[in-house]
PDB file of N, CA and C in Angstrom:
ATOM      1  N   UNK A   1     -56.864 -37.099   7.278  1.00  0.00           N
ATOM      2  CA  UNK A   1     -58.056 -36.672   6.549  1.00  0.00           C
ATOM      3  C   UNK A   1     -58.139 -37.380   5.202  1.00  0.00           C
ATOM      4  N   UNK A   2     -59.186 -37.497   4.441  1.00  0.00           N
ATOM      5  CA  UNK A   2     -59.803 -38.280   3.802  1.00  0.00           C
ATOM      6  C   UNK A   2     -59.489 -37.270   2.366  1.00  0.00           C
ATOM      7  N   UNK A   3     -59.382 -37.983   1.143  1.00  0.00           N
ATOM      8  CA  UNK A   3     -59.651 -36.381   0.296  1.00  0.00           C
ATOM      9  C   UNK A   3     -60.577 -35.358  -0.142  1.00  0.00           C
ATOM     10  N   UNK A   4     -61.798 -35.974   0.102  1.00  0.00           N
ATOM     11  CA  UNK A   4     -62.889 -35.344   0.139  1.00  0.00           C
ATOM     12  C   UNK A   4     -63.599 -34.826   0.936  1.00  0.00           C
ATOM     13  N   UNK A   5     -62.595 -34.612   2.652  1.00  0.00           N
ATOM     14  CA  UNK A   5     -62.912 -34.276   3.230  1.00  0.00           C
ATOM     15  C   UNK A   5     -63.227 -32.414   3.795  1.00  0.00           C
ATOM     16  N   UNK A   6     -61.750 -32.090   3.457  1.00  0.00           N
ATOM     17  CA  UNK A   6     -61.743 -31.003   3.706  1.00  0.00           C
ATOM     18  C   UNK A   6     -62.758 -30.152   2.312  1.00  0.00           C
ATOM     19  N   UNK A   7     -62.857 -29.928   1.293  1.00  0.00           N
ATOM     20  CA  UNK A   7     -63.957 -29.577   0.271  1.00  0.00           C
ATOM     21  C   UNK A   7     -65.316 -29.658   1.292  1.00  0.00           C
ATOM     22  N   UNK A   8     -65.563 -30.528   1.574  1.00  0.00           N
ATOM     23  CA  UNK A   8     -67.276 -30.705   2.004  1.00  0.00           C
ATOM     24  C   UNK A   8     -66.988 -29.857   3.442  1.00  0.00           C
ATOM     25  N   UNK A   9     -66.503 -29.382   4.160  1.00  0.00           N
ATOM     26  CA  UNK A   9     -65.999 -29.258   5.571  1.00  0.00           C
ATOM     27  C   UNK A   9     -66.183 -27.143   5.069  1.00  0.00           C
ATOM     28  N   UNK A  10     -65.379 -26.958   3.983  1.00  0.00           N
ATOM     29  CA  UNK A  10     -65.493 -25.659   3.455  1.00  0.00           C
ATOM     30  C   UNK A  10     -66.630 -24.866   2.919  1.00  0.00           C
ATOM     31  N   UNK A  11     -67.608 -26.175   1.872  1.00  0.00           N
ATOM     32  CA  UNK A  11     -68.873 -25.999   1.617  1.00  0.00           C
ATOM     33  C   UNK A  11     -69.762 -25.847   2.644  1.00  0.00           C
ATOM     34  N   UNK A  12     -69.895 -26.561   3.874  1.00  0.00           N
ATOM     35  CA  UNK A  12     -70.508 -26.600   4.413  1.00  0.00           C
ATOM     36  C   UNK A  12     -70.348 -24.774   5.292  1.00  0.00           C
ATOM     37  N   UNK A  13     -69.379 -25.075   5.721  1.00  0.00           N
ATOM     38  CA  UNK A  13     -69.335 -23.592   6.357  1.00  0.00           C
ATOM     39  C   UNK A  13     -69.453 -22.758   5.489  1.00  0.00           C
ATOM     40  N   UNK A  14     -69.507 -22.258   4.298  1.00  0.00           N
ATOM     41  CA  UNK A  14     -69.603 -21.315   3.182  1.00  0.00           C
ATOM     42  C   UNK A  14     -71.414 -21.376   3.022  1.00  0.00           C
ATOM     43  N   UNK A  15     -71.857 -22.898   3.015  1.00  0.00           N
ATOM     44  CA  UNK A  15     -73.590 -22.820   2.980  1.00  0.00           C
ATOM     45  C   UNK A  15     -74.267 -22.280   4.343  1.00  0.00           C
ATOM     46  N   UNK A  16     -73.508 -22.583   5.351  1.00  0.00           N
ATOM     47  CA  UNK A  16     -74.314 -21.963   6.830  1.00  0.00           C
ATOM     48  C   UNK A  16     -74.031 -20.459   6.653  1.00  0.00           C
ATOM     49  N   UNK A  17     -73.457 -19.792   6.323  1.00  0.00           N
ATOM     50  CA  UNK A  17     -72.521 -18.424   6.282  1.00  0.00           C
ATOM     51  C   UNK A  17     -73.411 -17.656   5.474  1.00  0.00           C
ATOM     52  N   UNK A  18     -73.815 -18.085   4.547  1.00  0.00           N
ATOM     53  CA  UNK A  18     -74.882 -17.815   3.159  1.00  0.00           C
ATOM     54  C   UNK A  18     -76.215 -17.938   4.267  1.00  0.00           C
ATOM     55  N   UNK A  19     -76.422 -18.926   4.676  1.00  0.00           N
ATOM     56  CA  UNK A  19     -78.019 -19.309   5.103  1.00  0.00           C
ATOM     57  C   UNK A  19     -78.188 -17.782   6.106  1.00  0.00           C
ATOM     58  N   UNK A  20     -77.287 -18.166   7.158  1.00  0.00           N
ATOM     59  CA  UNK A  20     -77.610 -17.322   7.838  1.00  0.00           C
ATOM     60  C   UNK A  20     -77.019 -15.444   7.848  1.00  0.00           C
ATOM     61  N   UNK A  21     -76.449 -15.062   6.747  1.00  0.00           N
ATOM     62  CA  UNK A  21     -76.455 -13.911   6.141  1.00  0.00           C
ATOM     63  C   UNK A  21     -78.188 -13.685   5.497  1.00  0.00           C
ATOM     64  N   UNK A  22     -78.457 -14.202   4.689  1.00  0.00           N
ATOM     65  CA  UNK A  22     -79.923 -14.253   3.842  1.00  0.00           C
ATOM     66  C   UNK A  22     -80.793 -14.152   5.241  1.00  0.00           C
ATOM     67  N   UNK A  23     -80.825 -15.276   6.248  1.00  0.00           N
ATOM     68  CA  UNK A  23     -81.852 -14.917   7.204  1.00  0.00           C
ATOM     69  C   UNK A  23     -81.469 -13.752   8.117  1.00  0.00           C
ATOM     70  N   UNK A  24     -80.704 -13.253   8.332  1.00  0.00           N
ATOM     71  CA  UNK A  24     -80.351 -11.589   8.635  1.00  0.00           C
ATOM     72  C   UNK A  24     -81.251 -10.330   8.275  1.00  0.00           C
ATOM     73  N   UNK A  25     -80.354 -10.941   6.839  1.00  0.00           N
ATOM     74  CA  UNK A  25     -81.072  -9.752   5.855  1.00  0.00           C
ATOM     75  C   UNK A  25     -82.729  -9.218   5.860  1.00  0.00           C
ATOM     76  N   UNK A  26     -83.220 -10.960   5.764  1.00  0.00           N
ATOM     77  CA  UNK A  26     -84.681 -10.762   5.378  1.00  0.00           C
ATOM     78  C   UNK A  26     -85.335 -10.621   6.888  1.00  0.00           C
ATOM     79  N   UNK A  27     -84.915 -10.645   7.703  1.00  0.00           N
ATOM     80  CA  UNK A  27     -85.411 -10.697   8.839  1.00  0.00           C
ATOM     81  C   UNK A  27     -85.161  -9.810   9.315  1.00  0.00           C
ATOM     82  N   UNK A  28     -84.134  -8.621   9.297  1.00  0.00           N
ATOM     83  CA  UNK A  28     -84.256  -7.317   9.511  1.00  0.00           C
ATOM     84  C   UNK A  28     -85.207  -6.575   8.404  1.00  0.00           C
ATOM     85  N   UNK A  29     -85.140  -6.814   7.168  1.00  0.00           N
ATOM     86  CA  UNK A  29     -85.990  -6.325   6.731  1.00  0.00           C
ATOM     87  C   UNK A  29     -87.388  -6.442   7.269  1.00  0.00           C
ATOM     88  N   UNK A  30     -87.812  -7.433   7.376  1.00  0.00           N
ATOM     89  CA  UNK A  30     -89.161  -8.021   7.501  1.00  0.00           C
ATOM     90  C   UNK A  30     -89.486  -6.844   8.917  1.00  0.00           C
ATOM     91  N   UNK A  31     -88.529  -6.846  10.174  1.00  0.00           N
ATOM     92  CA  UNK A  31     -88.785  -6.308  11.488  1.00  0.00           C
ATOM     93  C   UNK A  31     -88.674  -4.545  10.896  1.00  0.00           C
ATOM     94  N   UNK A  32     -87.837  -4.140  10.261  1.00  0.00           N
ATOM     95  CA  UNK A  32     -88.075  -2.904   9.993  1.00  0.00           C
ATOM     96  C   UNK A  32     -89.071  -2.004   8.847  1.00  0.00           C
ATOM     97  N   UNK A  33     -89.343  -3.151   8.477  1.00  0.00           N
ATOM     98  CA  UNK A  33     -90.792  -2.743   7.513  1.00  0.00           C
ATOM     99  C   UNK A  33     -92.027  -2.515   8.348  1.00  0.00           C
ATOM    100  N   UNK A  34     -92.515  -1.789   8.127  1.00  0.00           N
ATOM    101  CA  UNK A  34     -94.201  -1.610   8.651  1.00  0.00           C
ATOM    102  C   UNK A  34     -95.045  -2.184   8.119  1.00  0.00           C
ATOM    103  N   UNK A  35     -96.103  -3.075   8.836  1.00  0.00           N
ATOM    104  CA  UNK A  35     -96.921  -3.962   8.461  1.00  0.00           C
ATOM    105  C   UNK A  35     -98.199  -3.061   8.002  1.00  0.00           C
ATOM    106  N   UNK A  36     -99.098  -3.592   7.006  1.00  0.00           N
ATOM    107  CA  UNK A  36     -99.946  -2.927   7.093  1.00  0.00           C
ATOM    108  C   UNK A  36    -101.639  -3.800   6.889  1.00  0.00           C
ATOM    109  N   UNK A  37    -102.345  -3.378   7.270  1.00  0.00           N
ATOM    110  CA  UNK A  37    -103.615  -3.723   8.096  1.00  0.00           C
ATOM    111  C   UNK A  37    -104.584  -4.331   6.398  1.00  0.00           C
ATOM    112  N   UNK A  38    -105.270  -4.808   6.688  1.00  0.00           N
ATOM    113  CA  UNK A  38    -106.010  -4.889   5.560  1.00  0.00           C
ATOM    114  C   UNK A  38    -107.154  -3.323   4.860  1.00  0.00           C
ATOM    115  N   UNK A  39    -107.408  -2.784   5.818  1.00  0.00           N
ATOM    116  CA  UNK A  39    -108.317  -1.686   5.878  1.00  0.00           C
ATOM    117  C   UNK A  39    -107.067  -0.671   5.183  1.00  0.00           C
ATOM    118  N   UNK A  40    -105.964  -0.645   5.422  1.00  0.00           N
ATOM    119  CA  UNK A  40    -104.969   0.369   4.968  1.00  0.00           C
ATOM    120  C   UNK A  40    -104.896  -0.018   3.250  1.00  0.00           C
ATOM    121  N   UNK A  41    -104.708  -1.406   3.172  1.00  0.00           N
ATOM    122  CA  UNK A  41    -104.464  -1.858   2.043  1.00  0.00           C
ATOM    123  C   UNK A  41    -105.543  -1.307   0.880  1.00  0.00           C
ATOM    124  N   UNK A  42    -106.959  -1.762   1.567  1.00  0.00           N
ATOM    125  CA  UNK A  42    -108.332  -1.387   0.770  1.00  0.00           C
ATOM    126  C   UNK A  42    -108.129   0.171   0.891  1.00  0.00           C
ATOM    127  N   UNK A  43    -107.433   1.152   1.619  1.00  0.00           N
ATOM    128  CA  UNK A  43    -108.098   2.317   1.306  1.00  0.00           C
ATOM    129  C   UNK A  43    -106.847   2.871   0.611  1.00  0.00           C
ATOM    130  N   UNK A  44    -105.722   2.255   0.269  1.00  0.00           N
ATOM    131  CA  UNK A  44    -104.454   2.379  -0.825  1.00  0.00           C
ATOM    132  C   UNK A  44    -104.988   2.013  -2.650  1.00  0.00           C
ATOM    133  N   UNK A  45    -105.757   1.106  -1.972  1.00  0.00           N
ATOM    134  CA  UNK A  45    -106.395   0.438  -3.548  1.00  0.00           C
ATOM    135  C   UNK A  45    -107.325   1.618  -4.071  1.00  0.00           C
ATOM    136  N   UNK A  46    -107.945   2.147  -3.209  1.00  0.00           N
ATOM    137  CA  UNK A  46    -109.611   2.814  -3.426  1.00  0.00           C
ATOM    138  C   UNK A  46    -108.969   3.867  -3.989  1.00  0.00           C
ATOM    139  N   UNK A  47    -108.017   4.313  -2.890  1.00  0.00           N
ATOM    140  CA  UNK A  47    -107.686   6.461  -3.064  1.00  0.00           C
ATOM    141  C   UNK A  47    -106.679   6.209  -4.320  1.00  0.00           C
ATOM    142  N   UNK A  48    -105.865   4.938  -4.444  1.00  0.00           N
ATOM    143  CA  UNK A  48    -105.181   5.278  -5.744  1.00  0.00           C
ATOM    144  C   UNK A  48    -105.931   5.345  -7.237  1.00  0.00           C
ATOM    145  N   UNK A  49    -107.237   4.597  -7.546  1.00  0.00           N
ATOM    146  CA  UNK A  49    -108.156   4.538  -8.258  1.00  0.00           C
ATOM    147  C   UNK A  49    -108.804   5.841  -9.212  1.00  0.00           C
ATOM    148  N   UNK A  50    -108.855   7.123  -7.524  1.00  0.00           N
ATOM    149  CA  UNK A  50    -109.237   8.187  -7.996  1.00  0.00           C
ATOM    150  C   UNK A  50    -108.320   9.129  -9.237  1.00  0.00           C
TER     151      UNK A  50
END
């Protein structure tokens, strides 16, 4: 091995490990959140107004 090999070999698996923890996260979030409609949105805006 090279000396700069093993460093980049560690980063790399430490950056995929990260990537795909973060896309986990946000992607369970995203699936367990409830979407909401535009008509829901406008009548959140309106009724909070009152």
């Amino acid at each position: 091995m090279e000396s700069h090999e093993l460093p980049a070999i560690i980063l790399g698996v430490a950056g995929t490990l990260l990537l795909l923890s973060t896309l986990l996260v946000v992607g369970g979030y995203w699936l367990v959140t409830p979407t909401k409609t535009s008509s829901e949105s406008a009548a959140q805006i309106c009724c909070a107004s009152i």
